[in-house]
C-alpha atoms as a PDB file:
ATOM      1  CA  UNK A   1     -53.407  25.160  59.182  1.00  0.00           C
ATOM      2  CA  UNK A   2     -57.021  26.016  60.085  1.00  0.00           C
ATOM      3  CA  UNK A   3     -57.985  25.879  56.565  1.00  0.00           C
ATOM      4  CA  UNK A   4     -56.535  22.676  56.092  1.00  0.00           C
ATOM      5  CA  UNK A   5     -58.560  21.147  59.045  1.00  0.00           C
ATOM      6  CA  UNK A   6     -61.661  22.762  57.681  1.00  0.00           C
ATOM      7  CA  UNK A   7     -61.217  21.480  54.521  1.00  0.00           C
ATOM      8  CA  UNK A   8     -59.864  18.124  56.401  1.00  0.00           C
ATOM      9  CA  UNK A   9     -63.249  18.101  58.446  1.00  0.00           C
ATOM     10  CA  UNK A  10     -65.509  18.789  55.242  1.00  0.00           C
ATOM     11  CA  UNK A  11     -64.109  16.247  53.220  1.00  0.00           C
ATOM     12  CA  UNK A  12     -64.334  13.833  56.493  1.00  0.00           C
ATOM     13  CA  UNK A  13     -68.069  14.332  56.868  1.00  0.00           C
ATOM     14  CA  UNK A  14     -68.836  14.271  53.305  1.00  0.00           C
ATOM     15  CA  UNK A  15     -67.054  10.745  52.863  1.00  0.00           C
ATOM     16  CA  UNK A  16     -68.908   9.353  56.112  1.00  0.00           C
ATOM     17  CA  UNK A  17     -72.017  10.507  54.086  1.00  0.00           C
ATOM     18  CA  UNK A  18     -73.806  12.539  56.964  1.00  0.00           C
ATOM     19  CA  UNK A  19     -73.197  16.022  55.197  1.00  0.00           C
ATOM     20  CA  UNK A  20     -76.373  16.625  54.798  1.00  0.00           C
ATOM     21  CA  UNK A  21     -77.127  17.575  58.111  1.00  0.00           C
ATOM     22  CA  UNK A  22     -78.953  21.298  59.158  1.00  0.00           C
ATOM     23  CA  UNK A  23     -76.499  23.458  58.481  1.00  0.00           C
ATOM     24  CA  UNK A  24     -76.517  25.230  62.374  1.00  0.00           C
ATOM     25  CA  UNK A  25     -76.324  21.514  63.672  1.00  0.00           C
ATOM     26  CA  UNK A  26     -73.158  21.060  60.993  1.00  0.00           C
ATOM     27  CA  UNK A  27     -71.317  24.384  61.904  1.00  0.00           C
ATOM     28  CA  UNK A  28     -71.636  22.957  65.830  1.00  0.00           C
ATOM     29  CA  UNK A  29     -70.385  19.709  64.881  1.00  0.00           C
ATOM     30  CA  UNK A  30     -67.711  20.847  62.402  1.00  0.00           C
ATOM     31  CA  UNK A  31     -66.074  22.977  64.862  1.00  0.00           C
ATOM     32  CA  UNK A  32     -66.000  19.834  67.342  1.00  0.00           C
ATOM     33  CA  UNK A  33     -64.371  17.862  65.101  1.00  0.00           C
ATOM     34  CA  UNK A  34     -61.770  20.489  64.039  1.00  0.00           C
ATOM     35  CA  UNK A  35     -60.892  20.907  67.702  1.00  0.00           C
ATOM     36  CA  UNK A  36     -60.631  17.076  68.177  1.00  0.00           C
ATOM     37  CA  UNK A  37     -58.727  17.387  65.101  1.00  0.00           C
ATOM     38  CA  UNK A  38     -56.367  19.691  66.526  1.00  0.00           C
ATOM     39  CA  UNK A  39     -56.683  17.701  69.738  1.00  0.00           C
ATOM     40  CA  UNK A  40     -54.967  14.547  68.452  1.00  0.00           C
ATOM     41  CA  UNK A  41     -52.288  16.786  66.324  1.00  0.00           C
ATOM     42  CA  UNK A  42     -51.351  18.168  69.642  1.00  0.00           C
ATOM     43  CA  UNK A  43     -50.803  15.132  71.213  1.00  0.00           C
ATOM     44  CA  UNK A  44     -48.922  13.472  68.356  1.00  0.00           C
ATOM     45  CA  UNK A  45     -46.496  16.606  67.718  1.00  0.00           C
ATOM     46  CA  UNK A  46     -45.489  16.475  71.638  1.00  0.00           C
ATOM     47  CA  UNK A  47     -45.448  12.843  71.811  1.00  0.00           C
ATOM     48  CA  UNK A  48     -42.804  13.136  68.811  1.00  0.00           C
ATOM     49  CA  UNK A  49     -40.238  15.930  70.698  1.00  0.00           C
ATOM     50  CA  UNK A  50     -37.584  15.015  72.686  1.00  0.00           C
ATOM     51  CA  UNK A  51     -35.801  15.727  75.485  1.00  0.00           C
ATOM     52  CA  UNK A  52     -34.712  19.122  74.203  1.00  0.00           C
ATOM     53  CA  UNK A  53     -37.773  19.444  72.097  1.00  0.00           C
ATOM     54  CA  UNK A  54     -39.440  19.576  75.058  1.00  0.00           C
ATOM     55  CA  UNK A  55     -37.638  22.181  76.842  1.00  0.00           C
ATOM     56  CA  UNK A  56     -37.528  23.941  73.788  1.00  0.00           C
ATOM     57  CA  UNK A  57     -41.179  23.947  72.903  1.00  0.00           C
ATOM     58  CA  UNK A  58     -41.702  25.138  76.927  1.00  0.00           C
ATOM     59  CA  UNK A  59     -39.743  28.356  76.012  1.00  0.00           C
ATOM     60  CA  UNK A  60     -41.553  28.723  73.182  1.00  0.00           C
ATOM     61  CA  UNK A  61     -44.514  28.670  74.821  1.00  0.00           C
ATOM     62  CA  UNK A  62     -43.350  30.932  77.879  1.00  0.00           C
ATOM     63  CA  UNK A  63     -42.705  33.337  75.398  1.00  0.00           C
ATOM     64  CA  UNK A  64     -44.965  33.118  73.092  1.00  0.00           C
ATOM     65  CA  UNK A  65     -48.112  32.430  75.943  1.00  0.00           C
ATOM     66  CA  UNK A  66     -51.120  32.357  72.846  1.00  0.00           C
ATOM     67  CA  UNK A  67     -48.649  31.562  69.602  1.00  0.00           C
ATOM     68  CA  UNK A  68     -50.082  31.984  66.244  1.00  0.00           C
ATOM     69  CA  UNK A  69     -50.936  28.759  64.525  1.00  0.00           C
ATOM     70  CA  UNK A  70     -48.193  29.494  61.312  1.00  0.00           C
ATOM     71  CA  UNK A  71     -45.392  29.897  64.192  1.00  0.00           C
ATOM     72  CA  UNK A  72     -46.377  26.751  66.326  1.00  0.00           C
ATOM     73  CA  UNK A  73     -46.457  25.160  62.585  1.00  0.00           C
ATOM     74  CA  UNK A  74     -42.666  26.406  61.807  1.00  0.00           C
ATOM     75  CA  UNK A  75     -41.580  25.171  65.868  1.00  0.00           C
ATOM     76  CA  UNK A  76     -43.132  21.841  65.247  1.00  0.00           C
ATOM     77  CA  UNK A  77     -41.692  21.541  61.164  1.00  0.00           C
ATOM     78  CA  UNK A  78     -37.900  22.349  63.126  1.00  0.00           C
ATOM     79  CA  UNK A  79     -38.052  19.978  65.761  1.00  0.00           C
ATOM     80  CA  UNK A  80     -39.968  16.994  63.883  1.00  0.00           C
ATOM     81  CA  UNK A  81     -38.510  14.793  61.621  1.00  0.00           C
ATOM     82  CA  UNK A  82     -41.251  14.215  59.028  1.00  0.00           C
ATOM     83  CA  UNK A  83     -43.654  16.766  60.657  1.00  0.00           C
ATOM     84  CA  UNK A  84     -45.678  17.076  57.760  1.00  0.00           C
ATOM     85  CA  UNK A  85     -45.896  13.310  57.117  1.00  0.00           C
ATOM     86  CA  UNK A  86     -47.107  12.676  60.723  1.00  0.00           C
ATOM     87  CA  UNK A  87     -49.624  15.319  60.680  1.00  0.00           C
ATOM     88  CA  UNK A  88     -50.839  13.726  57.125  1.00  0.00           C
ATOM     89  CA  UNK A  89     -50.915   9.372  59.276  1.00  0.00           C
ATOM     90  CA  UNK A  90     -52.709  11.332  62.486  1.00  0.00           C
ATOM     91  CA  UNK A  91     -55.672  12.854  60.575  1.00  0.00           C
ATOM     92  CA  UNK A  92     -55.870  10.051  58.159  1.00  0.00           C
ATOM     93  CA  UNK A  93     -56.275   7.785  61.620  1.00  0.00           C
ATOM     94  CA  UNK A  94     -58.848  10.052  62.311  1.00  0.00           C
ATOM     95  CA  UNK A  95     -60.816   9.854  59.533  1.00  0.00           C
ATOM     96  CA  UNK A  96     -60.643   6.181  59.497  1.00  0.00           C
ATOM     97  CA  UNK A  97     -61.973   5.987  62.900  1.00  0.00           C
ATOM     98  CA  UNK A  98     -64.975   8.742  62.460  1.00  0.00           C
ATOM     99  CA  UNK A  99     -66.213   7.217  59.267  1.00  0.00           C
ATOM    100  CA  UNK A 100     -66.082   3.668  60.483  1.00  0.00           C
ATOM    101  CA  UNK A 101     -68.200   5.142  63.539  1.00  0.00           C
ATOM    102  CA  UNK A 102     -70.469   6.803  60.926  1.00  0.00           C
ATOM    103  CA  UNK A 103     -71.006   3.643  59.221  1.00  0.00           C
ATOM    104  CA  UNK A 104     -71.804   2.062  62.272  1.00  0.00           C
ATOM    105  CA  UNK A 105     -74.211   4.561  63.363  1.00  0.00           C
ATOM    106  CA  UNK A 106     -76.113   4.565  59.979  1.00  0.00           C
ATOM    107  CA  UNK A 107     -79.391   3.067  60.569  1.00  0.00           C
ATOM    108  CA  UNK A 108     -79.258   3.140  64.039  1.00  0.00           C
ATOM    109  CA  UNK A 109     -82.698   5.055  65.493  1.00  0.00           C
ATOM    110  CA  UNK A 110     -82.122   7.329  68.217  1.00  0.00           C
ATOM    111  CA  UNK A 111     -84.261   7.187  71.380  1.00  0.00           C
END
């Protein structure tokens, strides 16, 4: 999953048209964007449990306190109808959002 929100975030930034920043200033800024990637994916993916998705993803979690990515993945893909789907709408929402803010902040002068 990481490499999909790298490759996610790359694409993103190259279709708002500000990949050409420094590269240390575009490392920083990827990463931020990954985690508010993985922010929003988060948030959907509990949104979608329920009741005993819930209490089943709290086990999961008391047992498995710092779960890999691939087995949080395979928890999520079990309890979610259309997992994969959702994941695909919440990053596309994303991307809409950051490169209509891009657009927006082309030509703007800071200070």
């Amino acid at each position: 999953m990481e490499d999909v929100i790298q490759k996610f975030i790359q694409d993103m930034v190259k279709k708002a048209g500000i990949d050409n920043m420094p590269d240390d200033f575009k490392k920083t800024y990827n990463e931020k964007l990954a985690v508010e990637a993985q922010r929003r994916l988060g948030m959907m993916a509990i949104a979608e449990l329920d009741e005993q998705g819930a209490k089943d993803f709290e086990e999961f979690i008391a047992k498995n306190p710092s779960p890999e990515p691939k087995k949080t993945l395979e928890f999520f893909n079990s309890k979610i109808t259309d997992f994969q789907t959702k994941v695909e709408n919440t990053l596309t929402k994303f991307a809409e959002e950051f490169i209509s803010g891009a657009e927006k902040l082309k030509g703007t002068k800071l200070g």
